[in-house]
Protein backbone atom coordinates (compact mmCIF):
# COMPACT_ATOMS: atom_id res chain seq x y z
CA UNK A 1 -28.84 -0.24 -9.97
CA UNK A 2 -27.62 3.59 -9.42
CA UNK A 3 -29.45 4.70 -5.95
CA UNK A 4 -26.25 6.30 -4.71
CA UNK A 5 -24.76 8.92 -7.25
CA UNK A 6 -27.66 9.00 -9.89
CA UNK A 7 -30.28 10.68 -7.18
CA UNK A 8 -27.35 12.72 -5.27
CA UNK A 9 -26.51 14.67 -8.45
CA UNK A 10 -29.90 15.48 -9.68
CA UNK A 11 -29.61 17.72 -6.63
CA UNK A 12 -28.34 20.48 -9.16
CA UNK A 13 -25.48 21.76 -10.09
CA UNK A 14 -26.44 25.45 -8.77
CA UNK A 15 -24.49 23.85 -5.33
CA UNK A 16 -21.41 23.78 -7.51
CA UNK A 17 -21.59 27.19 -8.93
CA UNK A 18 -21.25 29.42 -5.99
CA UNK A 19 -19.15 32.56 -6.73
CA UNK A 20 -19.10 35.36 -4.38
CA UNK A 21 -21.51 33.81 -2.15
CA UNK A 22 -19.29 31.22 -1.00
CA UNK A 23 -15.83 31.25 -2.76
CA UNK A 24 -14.38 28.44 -1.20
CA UNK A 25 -17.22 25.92 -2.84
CA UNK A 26 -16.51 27.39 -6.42
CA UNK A 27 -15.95 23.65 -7.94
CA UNK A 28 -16.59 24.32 -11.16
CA UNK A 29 -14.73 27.40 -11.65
CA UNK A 30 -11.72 26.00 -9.94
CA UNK A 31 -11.41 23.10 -12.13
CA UNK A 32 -11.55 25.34 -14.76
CA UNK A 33 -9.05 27.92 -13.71
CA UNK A 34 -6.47 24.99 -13.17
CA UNK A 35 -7.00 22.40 -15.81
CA UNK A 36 -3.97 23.65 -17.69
CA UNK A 37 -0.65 21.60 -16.69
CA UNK A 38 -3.00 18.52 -15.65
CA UNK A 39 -2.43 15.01 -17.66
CA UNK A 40 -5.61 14.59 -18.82
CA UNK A 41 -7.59 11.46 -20.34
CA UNK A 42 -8.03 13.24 -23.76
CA UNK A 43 -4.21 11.46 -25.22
CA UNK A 44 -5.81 7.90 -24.31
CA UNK A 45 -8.63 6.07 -25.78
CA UNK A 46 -11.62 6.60 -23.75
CA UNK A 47 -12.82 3.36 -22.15
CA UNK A 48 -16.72 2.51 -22.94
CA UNK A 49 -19.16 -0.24 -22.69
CA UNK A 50 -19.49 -2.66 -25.74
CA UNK A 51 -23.34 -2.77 -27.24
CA UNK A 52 -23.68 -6.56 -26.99
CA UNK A 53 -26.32 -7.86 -24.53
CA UNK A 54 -24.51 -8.12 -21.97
CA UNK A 55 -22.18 -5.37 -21.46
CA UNK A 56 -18.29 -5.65 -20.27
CA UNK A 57 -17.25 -3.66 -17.74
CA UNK A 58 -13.92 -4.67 -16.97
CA UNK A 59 -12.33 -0.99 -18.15
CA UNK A 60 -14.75 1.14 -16.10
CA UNK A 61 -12.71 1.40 -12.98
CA UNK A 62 -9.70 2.25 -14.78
CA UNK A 63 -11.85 5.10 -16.15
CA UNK A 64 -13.52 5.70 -12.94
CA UNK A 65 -9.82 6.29 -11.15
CA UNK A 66 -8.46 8.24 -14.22
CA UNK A 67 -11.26 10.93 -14.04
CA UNK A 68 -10.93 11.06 -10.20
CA UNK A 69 -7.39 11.29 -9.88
CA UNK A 70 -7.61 14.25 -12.47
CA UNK A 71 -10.78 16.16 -10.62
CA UNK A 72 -8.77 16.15 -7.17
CA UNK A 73 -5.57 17.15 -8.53
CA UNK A 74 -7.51 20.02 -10.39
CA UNK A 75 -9.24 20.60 -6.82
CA UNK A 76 -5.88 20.46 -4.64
CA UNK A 77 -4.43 23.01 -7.21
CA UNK A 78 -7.19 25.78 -6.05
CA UNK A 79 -7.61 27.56 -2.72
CA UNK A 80 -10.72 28.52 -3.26
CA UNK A 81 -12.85 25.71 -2.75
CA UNK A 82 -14.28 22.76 -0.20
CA UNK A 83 -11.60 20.87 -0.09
CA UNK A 84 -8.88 23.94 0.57
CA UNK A 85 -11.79 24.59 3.62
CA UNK A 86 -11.32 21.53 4.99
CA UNK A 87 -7.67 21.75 4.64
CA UNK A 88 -7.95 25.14 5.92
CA UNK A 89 -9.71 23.63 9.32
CA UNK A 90 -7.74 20.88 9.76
CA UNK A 91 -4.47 23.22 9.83
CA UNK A 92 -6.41 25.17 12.57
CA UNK A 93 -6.81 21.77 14.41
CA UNK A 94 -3.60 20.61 14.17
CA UNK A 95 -1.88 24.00 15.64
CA UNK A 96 -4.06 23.65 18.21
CA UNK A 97 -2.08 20.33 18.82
CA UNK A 98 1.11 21.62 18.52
CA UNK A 99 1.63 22.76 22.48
CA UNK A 100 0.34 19.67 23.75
CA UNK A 101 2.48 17.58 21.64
CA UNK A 102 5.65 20.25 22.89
CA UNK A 103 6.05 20.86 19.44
CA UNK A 104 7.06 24.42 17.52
CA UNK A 105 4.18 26.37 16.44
CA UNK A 106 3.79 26.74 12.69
CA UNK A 107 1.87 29.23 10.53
CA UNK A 108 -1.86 28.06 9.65
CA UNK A 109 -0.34 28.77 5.70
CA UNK A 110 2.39 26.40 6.21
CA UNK A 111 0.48 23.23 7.81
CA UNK A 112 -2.47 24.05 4.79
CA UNK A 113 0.61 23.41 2.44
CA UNK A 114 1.67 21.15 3.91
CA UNK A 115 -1.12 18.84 3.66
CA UNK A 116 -2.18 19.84 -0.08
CA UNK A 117 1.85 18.97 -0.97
CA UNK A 118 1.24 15.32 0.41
CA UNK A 119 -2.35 14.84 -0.88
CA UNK A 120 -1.31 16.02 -4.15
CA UNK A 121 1.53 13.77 -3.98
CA UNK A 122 -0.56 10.81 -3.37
CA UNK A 123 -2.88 11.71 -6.05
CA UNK A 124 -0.48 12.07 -8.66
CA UNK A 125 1.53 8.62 -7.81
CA UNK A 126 -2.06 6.94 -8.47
CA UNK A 127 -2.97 8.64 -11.39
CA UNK A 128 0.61 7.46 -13.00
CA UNK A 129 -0.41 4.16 -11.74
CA UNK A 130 -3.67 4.20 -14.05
CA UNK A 131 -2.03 5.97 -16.94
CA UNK A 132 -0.70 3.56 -19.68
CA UNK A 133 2.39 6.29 -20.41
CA UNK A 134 3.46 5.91 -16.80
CA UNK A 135 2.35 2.31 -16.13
CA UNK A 136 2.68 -0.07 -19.49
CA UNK A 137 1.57 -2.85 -17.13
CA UNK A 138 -2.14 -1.18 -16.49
CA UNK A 139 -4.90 -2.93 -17.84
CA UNK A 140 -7.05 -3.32 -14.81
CA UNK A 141 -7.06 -1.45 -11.51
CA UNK A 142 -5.79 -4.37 -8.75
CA UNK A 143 -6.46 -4.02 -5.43
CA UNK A 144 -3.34 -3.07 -4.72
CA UNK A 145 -3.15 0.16 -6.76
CA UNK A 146 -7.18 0.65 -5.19
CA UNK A 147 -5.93 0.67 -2.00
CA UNK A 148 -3.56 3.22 -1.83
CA UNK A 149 -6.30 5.72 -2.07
CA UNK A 150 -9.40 3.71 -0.07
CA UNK A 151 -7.76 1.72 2.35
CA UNK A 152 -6.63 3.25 5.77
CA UNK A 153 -4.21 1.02 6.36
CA UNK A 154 -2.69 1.10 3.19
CA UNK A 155 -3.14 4.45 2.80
CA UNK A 156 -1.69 5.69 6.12
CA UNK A 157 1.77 3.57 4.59
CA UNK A 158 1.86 5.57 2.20
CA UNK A 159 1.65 8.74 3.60
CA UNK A 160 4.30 7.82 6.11
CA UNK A 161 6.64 7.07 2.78
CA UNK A 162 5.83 10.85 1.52
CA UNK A 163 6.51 12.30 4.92
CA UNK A 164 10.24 10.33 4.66
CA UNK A 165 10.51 12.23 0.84
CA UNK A 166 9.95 15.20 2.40
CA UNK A 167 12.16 15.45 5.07
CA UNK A 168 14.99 14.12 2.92
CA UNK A 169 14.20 17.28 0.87
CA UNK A 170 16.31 19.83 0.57
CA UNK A 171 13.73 22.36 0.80
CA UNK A 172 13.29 22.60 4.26
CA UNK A 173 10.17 24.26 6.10
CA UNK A 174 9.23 24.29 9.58
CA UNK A 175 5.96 22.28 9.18
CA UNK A 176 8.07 20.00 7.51
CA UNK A 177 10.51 19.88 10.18
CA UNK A 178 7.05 18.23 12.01
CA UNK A 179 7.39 15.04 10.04
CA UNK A 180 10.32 14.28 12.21
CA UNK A 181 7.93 13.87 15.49
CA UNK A 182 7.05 10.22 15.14
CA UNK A 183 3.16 11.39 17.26
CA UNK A 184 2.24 14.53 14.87
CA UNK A 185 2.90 12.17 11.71
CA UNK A 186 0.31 9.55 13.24
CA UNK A 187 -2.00 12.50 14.05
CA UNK A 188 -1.70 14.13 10.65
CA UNK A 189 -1.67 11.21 8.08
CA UNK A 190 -4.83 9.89 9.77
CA UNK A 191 -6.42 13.23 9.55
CA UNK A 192 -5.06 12.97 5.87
CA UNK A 193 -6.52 9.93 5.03
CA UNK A 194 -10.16 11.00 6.17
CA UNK A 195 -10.33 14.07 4.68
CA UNK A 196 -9.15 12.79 1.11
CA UNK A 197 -11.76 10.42 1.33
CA UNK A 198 -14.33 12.70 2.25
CA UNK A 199 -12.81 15.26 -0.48
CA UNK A 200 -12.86 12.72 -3.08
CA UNK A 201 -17.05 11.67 -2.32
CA UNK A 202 -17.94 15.04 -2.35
CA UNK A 203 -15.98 15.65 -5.87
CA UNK A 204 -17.97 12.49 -7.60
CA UNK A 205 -20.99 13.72 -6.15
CA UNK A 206 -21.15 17.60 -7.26
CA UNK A 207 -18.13 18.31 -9.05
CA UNK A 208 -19.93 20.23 -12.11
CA UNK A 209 -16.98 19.76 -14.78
CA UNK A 210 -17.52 17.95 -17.82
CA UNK A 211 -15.61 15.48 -16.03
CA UNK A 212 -17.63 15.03 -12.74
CA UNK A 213 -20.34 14.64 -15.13
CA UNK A 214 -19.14 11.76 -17.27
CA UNK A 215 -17.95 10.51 -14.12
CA UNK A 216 -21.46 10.37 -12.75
CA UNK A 217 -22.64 9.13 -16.23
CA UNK A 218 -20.87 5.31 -15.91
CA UNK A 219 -23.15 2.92 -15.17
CA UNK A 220 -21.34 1.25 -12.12
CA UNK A 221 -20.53 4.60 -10.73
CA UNK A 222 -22.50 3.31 -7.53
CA UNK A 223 -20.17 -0.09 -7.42
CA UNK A 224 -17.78 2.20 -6.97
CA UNK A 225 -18.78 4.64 -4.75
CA UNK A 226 -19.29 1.14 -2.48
CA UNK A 227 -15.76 0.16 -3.08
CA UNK A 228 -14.32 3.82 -2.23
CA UNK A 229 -16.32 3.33 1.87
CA UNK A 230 -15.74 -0.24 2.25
CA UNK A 231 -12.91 -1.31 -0.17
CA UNK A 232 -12.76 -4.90 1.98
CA UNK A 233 -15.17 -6.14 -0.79
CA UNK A 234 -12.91 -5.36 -3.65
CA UNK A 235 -11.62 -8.58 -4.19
CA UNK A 236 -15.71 -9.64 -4.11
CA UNK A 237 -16.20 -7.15 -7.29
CA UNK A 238 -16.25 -8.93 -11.07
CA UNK A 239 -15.42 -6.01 -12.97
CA UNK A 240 -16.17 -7.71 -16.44
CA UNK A 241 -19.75 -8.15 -14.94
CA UNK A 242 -19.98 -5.09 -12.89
CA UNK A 243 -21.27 -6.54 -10.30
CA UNK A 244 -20.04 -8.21 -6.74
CA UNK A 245 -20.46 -11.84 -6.13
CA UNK A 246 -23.50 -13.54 -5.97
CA UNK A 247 -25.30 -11.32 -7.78
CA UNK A 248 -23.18 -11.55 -10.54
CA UNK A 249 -23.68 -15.37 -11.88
CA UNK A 250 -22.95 -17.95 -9.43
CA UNK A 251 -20.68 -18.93 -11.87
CA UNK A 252 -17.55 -16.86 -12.49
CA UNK A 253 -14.22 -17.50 -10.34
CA UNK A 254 -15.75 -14.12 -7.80
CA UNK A 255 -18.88 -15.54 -7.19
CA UNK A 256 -17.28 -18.90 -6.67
CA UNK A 257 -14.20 -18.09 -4.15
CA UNK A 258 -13.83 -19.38 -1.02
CA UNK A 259 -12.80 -16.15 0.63
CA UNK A 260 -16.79 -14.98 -0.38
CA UNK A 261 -18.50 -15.33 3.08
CA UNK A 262 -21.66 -16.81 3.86
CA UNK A 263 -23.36 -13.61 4.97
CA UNK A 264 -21.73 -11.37 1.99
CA UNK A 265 -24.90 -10.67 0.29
CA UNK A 266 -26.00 -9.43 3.96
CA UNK A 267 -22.90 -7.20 4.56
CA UNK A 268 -22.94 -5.66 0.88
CA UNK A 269 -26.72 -4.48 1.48
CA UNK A 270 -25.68 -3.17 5.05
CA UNK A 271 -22.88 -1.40 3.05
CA UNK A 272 -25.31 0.29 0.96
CA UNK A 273 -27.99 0.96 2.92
CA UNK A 274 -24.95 3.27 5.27
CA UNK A 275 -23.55 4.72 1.74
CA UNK A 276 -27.23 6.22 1.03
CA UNK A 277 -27.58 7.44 4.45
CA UNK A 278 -23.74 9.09 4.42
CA UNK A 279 -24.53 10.76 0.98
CA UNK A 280 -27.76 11.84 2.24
CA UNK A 281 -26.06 13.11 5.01
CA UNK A 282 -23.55 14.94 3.00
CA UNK A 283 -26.09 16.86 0.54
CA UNK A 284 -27.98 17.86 3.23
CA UNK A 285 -24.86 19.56 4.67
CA UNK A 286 -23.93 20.82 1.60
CA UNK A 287 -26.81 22.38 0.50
CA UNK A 288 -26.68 24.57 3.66
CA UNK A 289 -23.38 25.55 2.70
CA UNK A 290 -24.12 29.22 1.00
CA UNK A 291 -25.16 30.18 4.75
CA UNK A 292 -22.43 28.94 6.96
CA UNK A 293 -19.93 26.90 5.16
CA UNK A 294 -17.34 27.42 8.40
CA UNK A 295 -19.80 25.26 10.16
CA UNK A 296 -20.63 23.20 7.15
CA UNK A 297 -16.78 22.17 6.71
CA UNK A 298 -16.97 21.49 10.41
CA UNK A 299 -19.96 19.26 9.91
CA UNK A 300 -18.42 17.26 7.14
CA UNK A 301 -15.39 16.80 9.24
CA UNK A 302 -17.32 15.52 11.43
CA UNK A 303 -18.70 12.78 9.74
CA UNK A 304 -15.32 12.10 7.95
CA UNK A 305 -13.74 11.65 11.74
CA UNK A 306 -16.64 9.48 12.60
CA UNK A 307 -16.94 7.68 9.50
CA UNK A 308 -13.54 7.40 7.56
């Protein structure tokens, strides 16, 4: 049942294709402009449902993290677009942190690298994760590998290990120099991990490329879009089925599990019924965009902050 992603991108395009109006919301163009140099899908078999009656899904969330991965690399590689906004903003906010944390101040340009070296980073480690040249051992996303991206926890880990790769660098920057302050990495890697969430909804939801589209175009895109704002219930999704437990079959080892609680079928609809209302939320701000988008940005921040 698609109620999420299906109705949020019949919203048009049109809110992808802003040129001069708005440059930094030019999706579509970006992804373009910086496709070249990408690994791309195209040199592995594309992953699609069988005919029979009942369909298997079990490959669709390695596709679904394949075509993500490669849309937010292609958006982290442009500066003229929302998520180098939002990157833009959160520098601002964080050298407005500096002097209370009696730290050096750093040039807006440096803290925006800064952040797009370590999301890029993180993007690219997952994308080898889901990519049978990098990973011979991929044949279904795990939990694990999910929550590198999704869970704040896990995520925040991670970012800490990229901060360490960084400052053992040679290349040595003040911004980087930062990473050394044990507060501004705490600061920064959760302001990281919201933002990459909130850049990686609003890519499935109006990225224009061929590849937002096909994105859009699988089936369980919603299950997923679930799975990205409350990946707790990832170990309650049968991805041969493509559904979560109990309303899968009653019958398969997810439905079954122990670990399934008694009120899961209550949780999973509150879990939806918040997704529709944040993506609601979300195209209403960014439908507004082409007349302030410095207050849009600050408006999806917002929610990220309050939400992520």
């Amino acid at each position: 049942m698609q109620f999420l992603v299906s109705h949020a991108s019949t919203s048009g395009d049109s809110s992808m294709m802003i040129e001069e109006e708005a440059p930094g919301f030019n999706l579509a163009k970006d992804k373009l402009k910086f496709s070249e140099g990408l690994e791309d899908d195209a040199m592995e078999p594309e992953m699609t449902e069988s005919d029979g009656p009942k369909r298997n899904h079990s490959k669709d969330c390695l596709t679904f993290c394949r075509k993500l991965s490669g849309i937010m690399l292609s958006q982290l590689s442009s500066k003229f677009n929302v998520c180098s906004e939002i990157i833009r903003l959160n520098a601002k906010a964080i050298g407005s942190l500096l002097r209370l944390l009696d730290l050096e101040e750093v040039e807006p340009i440096e803290l925006e690298k800064l952040q797009t070296d370590i999301l890029y980073q993180s993007w690219t480690q997952f994308k080898d994760l889901m990519t049978y040249r990098k990973n011979k051992k991929i044949c279904i996303v795990k939990q694990e590998y999910w929550d590198l991206i999704f869970d704040k926890s896990v995520a925040i880990e991670e970012y800490q290990k990229i901060f360490a790769k960084i400052i053992g660098s040679e290349e040595k920057t003040y911004a980087s120099r930062l990473l050394k302050d044990t507060n501004f990495c705490v600061i920064l890697s959760r302001m990281l991990y919201a933002s990459n969430k909130l850049m990686a909804l609003i890519s499935i939801l109006k990225d224009s490329t061929e590849k937002g589209a096909s994105l859009r175009d699988l089936s369980t895109i919603d299950n997923f879009v679930i799975l990205m704002l409350y990946p707790q219930h990832f170990k309650h999704y049968n991805h041969r089925g493509g559904k979560f437990a109990l309303e899968c079959c009653d019958k398969c080892k997810i439905c079954g599990s122990k670990t399934v609680p008694k009120d899961f079928l209550l949780l999973l609809n509150d879990s939806r019924r918040r997704s529709e209302q944040l993506i609601c939320e979300l195209n209403g701000i960014l439908d507004g965009f082409y007349s302030n988008h410095i207050g849009a940005v600050t408006s999806l921040m917002d929610i990220a902050v309050n939400n992520f």
